[in-house]
C-alpha atoms as a PDB file:
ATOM      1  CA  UNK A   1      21.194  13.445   8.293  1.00  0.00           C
ATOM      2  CA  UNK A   2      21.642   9.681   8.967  1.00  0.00           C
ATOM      3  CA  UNK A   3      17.759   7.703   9.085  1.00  0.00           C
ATOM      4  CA  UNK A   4      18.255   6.574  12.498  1.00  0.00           C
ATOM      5  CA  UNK A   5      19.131   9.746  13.586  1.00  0.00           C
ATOM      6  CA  UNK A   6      15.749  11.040  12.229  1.00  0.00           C
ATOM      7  CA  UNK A   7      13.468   8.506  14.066  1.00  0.00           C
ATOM      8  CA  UNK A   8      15.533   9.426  16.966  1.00  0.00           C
ATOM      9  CA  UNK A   9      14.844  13.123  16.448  1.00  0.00           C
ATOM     10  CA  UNK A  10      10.702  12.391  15.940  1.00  0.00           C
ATOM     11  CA  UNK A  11      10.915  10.105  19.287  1.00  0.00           C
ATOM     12  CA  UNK A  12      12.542  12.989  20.978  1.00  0.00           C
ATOM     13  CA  UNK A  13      10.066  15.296  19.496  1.00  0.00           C
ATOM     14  CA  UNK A  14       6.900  13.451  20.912  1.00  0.00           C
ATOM     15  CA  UNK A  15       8.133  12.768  24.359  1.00  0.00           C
ATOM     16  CA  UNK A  16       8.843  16.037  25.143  1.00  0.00           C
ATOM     17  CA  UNK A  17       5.655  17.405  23.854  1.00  0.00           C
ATOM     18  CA  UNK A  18       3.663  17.188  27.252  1.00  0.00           C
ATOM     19  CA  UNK A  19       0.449  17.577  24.701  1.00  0.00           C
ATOM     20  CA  UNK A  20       1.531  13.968  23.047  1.00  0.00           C
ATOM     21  CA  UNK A  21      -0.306  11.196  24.492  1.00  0.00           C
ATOM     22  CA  UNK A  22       0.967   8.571  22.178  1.00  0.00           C
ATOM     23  CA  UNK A  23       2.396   7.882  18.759  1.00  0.00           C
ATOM     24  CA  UNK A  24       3.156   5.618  16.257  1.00  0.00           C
ATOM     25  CA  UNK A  25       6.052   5.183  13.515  1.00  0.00           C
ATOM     26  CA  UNK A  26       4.050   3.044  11.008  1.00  0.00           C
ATOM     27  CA  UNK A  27       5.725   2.075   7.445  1.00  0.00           C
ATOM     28  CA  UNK A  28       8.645   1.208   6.141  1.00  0.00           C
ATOM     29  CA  UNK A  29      10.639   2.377   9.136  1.00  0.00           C
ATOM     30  CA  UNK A  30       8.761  -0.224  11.502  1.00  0.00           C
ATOM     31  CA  UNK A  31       9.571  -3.092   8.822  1.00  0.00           C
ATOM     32  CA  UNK A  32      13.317  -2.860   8.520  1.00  0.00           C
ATOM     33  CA  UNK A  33      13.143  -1.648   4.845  1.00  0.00           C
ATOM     34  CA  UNK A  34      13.741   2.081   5.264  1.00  0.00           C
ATOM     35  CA  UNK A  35      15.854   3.782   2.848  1.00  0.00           C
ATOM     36  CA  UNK A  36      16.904   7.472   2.009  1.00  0.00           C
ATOM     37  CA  UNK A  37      13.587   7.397  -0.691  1.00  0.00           C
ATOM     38  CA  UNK A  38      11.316   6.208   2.350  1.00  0.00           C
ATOM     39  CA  UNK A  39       8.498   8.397   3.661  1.00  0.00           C
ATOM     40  CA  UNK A  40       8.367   8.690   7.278  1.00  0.00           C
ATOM     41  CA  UNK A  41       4.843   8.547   8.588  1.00  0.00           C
ATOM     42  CA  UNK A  42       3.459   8.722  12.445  1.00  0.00           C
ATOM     43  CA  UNK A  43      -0.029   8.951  13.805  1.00  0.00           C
ATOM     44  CA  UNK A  44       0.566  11.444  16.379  1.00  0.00           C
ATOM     45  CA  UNK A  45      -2.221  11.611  19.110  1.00  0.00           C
ATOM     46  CA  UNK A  46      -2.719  14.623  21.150  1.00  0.00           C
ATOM     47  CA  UNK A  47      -4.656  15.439  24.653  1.00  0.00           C
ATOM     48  CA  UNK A  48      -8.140  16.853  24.571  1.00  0.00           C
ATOM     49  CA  UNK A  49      -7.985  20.344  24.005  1.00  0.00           C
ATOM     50  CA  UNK A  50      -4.474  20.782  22.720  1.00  0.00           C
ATOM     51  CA  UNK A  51      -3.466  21.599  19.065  1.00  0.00           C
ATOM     52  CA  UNK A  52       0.054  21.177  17.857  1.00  0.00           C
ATOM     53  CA  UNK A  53       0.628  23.192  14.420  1.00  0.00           C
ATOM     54  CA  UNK A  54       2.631  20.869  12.093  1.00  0.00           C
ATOM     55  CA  UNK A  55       5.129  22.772  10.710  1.00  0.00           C
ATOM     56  CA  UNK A  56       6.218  23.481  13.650  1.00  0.00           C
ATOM     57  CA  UNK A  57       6.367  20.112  14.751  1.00  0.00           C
ATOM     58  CA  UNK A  58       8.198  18.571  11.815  1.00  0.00           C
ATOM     59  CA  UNK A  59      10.686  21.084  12.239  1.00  0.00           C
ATOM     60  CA  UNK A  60      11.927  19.510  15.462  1.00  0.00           C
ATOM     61  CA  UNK A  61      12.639  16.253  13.506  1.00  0.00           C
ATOM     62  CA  UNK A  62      14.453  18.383  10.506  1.00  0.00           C
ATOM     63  CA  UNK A  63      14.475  21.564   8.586  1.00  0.00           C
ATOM     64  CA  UNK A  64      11.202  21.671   6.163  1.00  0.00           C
ATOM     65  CA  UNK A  65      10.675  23.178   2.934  1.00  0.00           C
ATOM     66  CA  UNK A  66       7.118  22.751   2.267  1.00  0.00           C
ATOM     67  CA  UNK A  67       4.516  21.624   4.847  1.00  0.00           C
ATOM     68  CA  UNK A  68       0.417  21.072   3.417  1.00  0.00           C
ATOM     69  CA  UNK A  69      -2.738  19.389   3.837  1.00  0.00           C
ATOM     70  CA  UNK A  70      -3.082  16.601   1.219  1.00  0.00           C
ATOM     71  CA  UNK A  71      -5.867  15.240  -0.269  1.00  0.00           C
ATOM     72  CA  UNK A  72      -6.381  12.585   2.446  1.00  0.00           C
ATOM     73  CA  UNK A  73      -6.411  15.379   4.513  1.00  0.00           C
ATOM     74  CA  UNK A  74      -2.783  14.733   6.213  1.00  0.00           C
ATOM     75  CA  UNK A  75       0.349  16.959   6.721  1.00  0.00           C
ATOM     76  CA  UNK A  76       2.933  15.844   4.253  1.00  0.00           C
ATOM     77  CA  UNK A  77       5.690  17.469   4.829  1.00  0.00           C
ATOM     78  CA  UNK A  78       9.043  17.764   2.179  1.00  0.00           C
ATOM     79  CA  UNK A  79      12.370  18.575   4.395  1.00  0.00           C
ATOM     80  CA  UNK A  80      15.457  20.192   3.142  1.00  0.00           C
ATOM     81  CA  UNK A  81      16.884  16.407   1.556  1.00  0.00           C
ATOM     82  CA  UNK A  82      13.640  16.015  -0.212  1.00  0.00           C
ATOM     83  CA  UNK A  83      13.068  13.384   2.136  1.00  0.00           C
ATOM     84  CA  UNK A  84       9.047  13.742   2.449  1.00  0.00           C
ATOM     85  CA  UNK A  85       7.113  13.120   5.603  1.00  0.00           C
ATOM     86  CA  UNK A  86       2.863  11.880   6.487  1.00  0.00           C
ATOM     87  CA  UNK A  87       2.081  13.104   9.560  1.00  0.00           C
ATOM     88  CA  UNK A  88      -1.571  12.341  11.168  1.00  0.00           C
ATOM     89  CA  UNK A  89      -2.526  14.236  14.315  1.00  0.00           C
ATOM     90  CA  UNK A  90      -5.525  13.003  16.054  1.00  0.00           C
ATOM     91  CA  UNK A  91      -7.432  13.420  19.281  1.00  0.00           C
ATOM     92  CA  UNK A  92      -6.424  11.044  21.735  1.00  0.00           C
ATOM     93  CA  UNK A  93      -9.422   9.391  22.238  1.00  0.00           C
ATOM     94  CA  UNK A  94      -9.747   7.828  18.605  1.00  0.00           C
ATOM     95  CA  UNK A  95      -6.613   6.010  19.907  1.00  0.00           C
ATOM     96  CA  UNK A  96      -8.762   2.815  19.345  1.00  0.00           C
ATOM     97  CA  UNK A  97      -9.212   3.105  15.655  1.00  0.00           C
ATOM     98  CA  UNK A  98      -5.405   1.363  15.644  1.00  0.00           C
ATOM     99  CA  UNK A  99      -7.569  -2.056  16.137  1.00  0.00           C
ATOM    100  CA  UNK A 100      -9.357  -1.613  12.658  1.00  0.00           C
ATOM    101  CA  UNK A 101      -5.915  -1.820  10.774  1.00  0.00           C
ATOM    102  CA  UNK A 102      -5.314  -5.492  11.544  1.00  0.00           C
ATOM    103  CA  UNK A 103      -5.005  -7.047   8.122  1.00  0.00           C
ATOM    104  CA  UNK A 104      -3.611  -3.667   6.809  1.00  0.00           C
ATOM    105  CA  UNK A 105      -0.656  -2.872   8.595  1.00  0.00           C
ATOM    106  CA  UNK A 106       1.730  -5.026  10.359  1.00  0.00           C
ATOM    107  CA  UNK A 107       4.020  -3.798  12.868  1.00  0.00           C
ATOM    108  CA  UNK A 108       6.864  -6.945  13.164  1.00  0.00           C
ATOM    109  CA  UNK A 109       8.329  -5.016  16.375  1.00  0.00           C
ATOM    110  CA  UNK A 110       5.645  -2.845  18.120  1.00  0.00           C
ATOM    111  CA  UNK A 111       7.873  -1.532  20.548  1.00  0.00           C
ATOM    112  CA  UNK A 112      10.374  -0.141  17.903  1.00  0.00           C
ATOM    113  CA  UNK A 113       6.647   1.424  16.224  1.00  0.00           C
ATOM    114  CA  UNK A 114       5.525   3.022  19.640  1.00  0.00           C
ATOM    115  CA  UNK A 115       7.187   6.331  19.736  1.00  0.00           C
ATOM    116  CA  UNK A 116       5.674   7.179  23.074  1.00  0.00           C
ATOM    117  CA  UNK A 117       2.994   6.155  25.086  1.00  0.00           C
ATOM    118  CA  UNK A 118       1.933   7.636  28.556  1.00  0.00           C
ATOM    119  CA  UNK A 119      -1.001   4.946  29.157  1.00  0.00           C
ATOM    120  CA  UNK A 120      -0.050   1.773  27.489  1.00  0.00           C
ATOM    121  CA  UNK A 121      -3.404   1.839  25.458  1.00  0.00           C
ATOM    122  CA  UNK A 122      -1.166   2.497  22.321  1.00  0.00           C
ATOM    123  CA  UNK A 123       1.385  -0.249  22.855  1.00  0.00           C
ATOM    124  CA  UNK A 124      -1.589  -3.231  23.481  1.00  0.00           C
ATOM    125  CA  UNK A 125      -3.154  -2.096  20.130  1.00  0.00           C
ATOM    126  CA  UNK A 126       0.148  -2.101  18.186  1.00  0.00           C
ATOM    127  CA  UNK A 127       0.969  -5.415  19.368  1.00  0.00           C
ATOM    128  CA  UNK A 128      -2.393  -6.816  18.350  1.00  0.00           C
ATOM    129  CA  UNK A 129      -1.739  -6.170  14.668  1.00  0.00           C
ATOM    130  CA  UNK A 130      -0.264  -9.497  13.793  1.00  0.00           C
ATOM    131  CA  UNK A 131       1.595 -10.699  10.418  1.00  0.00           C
ATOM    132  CA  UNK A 132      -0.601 -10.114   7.284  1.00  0.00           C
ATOM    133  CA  UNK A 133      -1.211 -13.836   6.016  1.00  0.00           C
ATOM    134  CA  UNK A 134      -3.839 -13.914   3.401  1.00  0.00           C
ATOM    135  CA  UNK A 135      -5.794 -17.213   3.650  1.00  0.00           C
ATOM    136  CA  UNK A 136      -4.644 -19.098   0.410  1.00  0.00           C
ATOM    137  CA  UNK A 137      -7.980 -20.065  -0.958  1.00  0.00           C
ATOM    138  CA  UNK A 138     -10.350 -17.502  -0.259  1.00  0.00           C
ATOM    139  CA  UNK A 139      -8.200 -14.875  -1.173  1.00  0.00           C
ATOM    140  CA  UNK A 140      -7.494 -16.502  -4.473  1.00  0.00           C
ATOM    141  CA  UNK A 141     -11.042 -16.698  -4.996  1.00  0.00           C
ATOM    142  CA  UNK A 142     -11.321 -13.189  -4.733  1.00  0.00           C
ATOM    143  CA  UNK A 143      -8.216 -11.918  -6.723  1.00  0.00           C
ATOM    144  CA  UNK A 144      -9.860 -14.025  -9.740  1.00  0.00           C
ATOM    145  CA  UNK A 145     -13.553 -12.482  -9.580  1.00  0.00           C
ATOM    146  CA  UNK A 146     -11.559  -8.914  -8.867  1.00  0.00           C
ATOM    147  CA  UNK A 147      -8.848  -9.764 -11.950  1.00  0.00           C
ATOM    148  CA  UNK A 148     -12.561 -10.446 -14.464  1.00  0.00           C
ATOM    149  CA  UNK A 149     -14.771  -7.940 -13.089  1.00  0.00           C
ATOM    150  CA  UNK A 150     -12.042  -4.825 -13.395  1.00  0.00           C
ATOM    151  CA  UNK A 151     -10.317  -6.483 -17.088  1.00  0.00           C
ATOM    152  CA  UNK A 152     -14.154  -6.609 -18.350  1.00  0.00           C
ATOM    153  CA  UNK A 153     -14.344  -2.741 -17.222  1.00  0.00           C
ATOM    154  CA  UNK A 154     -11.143  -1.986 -18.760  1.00  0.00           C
ATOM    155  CA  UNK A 155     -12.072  -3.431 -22.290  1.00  0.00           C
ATOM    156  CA  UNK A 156     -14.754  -1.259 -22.555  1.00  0.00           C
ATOM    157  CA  UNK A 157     -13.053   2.212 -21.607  1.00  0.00           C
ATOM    158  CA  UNK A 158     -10.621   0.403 -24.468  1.00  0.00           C
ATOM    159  CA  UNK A 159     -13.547  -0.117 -26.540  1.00  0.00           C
ATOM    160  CA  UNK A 160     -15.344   3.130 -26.158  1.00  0.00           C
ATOM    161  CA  UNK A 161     -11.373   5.349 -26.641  1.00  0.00           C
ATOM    162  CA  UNK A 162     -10.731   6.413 -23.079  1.00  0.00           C
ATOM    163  CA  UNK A 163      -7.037   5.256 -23.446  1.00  0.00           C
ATOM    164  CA  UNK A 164      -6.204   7.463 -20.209  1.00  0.00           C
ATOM    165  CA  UNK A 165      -8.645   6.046 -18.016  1.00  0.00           C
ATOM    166  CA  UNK A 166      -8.026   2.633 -19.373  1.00  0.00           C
ATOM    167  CA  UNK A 167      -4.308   2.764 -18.780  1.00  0.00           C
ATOM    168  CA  UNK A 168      -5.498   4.070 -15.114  1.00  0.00           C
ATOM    169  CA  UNK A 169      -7.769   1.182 -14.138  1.00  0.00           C
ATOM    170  CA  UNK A 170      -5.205  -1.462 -15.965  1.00  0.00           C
ATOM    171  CA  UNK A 171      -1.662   0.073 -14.256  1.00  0.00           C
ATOM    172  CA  UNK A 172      -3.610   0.878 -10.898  1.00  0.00           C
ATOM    173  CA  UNK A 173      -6.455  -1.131 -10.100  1.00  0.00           C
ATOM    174  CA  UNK A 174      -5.728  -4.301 -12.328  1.00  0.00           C
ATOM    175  CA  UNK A 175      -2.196  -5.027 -11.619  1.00  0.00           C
ATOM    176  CA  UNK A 176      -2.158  -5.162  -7.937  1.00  0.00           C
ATOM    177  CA  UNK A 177      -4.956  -7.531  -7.892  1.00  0.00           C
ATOM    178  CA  UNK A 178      -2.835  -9.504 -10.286  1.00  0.00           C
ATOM    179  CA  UNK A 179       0.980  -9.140  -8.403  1.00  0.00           C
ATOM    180  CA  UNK A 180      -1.191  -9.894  -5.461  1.00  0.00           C
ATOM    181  CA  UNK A 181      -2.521 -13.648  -6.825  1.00  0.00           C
ATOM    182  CA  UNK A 182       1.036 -13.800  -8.097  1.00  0.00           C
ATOM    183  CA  UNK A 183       2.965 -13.679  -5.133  1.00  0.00           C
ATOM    184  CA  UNK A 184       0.056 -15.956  -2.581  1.00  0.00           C
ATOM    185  CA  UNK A 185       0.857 -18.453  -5.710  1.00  0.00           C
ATOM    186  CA  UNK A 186       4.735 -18.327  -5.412  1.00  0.00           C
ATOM    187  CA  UNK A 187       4.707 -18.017  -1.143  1.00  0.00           C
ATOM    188  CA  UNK A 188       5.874 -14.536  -1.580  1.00  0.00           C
ATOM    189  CA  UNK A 189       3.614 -12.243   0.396  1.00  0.00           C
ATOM    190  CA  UNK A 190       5.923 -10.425   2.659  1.00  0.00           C
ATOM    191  CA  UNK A 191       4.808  -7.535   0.509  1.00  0.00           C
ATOM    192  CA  UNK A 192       1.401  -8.182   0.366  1.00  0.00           C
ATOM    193  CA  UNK A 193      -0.472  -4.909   1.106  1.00  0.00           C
ATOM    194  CA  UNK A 194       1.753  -2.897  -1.839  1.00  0.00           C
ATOM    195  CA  UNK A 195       2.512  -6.145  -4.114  1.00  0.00           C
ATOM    196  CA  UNK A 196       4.849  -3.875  -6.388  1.00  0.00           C
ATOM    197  CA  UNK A 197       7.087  -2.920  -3.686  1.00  0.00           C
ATOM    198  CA  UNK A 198      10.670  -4.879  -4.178  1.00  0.00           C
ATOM    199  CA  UNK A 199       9.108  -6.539  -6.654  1.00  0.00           C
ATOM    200  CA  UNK A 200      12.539  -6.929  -8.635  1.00  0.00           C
ATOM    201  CA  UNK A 201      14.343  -8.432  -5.708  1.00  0.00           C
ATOM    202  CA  UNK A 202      11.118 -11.094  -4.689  1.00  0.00           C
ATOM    203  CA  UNK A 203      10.341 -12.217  -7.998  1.00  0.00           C
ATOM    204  CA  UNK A 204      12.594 -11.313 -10.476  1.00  0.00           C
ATOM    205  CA  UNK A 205      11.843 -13.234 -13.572  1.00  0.00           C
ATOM    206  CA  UNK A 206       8.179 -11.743 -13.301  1.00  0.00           C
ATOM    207  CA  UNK A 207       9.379  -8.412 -13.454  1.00  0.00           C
ATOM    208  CA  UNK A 208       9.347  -8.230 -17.658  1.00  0.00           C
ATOM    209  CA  UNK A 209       5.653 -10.302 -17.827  1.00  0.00           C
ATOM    210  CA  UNK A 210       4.645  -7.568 -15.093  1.00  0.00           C
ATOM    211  CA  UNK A 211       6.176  -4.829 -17.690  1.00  0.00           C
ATOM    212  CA  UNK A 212       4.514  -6.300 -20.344  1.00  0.00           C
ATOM    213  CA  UNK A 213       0.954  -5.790 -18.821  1.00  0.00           C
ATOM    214  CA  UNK A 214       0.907  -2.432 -17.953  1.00  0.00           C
ATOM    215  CA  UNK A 215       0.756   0.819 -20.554  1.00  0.00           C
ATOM    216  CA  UNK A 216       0.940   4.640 -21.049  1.00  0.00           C
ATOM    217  CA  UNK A 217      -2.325   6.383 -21.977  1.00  0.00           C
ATOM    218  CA  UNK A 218      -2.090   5.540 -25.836  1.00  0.00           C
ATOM    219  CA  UNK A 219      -5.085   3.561 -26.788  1.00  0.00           C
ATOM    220  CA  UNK A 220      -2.708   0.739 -29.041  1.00  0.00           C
ATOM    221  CA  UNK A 221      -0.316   0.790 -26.287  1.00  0.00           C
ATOM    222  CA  UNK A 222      -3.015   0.182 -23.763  1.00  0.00           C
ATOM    223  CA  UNK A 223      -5.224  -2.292 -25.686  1.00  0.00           C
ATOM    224  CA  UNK A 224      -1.915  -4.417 -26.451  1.00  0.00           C
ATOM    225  CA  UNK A 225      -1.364  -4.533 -22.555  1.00  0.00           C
ATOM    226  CA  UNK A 226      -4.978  -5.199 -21.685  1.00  0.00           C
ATOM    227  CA  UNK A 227      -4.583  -8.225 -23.819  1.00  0.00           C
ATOM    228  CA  UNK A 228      -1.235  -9.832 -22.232  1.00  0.00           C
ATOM    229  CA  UNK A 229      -2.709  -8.660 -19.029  1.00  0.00           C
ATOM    230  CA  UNK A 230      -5.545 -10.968 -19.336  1.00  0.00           C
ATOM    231  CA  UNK A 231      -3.447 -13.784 -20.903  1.00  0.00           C
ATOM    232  CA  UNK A 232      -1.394 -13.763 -17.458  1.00  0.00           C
ATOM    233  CA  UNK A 233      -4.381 -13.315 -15.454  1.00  0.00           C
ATOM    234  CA  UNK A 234      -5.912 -16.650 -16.876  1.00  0.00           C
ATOM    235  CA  UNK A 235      -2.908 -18.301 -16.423  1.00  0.00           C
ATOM    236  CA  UNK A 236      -2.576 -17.627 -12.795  1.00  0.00           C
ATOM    237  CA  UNK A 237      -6.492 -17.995 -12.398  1.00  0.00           C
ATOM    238  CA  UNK A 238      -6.085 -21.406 -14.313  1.00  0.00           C
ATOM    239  CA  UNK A 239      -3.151 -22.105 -11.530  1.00  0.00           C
ATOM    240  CA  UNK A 240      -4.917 -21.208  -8.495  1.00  0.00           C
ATOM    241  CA  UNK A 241      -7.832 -23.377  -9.529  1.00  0.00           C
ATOM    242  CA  UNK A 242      -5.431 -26.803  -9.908  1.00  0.00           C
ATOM    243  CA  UNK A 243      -4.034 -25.200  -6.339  1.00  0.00           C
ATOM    244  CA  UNK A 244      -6.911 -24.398  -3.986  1.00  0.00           C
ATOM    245  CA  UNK A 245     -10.734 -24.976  -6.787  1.00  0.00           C
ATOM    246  CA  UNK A 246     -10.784 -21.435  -6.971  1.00  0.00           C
ATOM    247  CA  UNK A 247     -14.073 -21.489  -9.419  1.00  0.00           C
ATOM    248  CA  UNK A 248     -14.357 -19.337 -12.370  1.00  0.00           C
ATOM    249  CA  UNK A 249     -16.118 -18.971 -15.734  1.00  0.00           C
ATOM    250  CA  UNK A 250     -13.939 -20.449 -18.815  1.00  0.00           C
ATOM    251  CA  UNK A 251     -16.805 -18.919 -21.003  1.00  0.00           C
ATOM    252  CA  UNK A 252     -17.020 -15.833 -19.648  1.00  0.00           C
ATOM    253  CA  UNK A 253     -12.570 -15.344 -19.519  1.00  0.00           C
ATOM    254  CA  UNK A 254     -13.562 -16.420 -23.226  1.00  0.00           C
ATOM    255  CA  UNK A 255     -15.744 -13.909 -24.116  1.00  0.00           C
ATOM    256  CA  UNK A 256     -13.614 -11.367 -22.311  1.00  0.00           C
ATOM    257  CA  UNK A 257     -10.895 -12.726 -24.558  1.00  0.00           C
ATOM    258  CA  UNK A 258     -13.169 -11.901 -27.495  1.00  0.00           C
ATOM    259  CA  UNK A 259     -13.468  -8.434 -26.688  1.00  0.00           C
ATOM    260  CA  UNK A 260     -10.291  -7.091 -25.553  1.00  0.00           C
ATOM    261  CA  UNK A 261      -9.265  -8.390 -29.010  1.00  0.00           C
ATOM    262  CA  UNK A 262     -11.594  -6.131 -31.275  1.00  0.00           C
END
């Protein structure tokens, strides 16, 4: 099945579903960048005192082989191409909650996200979710406390022999805060929110330094990239400040230095 003909099929699917008060494509899909890999994920909204079962549902858009509730407590839904699918289905009067994503997810064409909408509520919401432009200098303020406070954590799961949970907090939690300060130094934050994503095509000569700072769960492994994971951070912390006076501690990057290398 071609992608377009898929978001056609889910369109089709919600305006003919009189229970369907609105809905919204969000993702990949909305930003141009959908592949064959790509999820495709909808907040589906529904009229008070209706229920739509979502296997049922998702089979309208394509045949499924395994529908669930996730941990986040949405439908995900694998079809028969192993495409997978994130269906939310909410009561239509929490319709609203679409204002609280600005700054989290940016719909460039909101009439391309809107899958259907019978009162227009969903359509002013989606076009009040604006382009996600971090604010240069606070942000890097807060990448560099974030990049020291979650390293200093790190070296001690190191230090105490938790290599899994180091290599967890380093890979996961580290990382993005650190492709995140990367890319608001280099003007690249078109993929802000998931700073990994197309990371290879945005800022290729990165991509090995980036390789370099993240580990599997084998205590030498992860202790090596602890250590050339702070050795970037400082760097770009030591950038941003000759950029914007982000402030930091050079005794306290020091002593965090000192310990990663014990």
């Amino acid at each position: 099945m071609k992608i377009d003909e898929r978001v056609h099929r889910l369109r089709e699917a919600v305006r003919n579903d009189p229970r369907i008060v609105a809905a919204l494509l969000y993702g990949s899909w909305t930003t141009g960048e959908a592949d064959e890999h790509s999820d495709i994920e909808a907040y589906v909204f529904v009229a008070p005192g209706q229920e739509v079962e979502p296997r049922a549902f998702a089979e309208q858009v394509a045949p499924v082989r395994l529908c669930h509730t996730n941990m986040f407590g949405v439908h995900s839904v694998i079809f028969d191409d192993l495409m997978r699918g994130e269906f939310h289905f909410d009561p239509a009067d929490e319709i609203d909650k679409i204002a609280a994503w600005q700054g989290m997810v940016h719909l460039p064409d909101p009439e391309r996200a809107v899958l259907v909408d019978r009162d227009g509520r969903l359509t002013e919401l989606a076009r009040e979710l604006g382009p996600v432009e971090p604010p240069s200098a606070e942000t890097a303020q807060v990448k560099a406390d974030e990049l020291a406070n979650w390293t200093l954590m790190v070296s001690h799961l190191i230090a105490r022999g938790e290599a899994a949970r180091a290599a967890f907090f380093l890979n996961s939690v580290v990382a993005p805060h650190q492709l995140q300060l990367l890319r608001l130094l280099h003007g690249s934050t078109d993929h802000w929110l998931t700073p990994s994503r197309a990371l290879e095509q945005d800022l290729p000569a990165f991509v090995e330094r980036h390789a370099a700072t993240t580990a599997a769960a084998e205590l030498t492994a992860v202790a090596r990239a602890a250590r050339e994971s702070w050795v970037w951070s400082r760097e770009l912390v030591a950038e941003a400040h000759g950029r914007w006076g982000t402030a930091y501690d050079p005794g306290l990057h020091a002593d965090i230095a000192a310990q990663l290398s014990r």
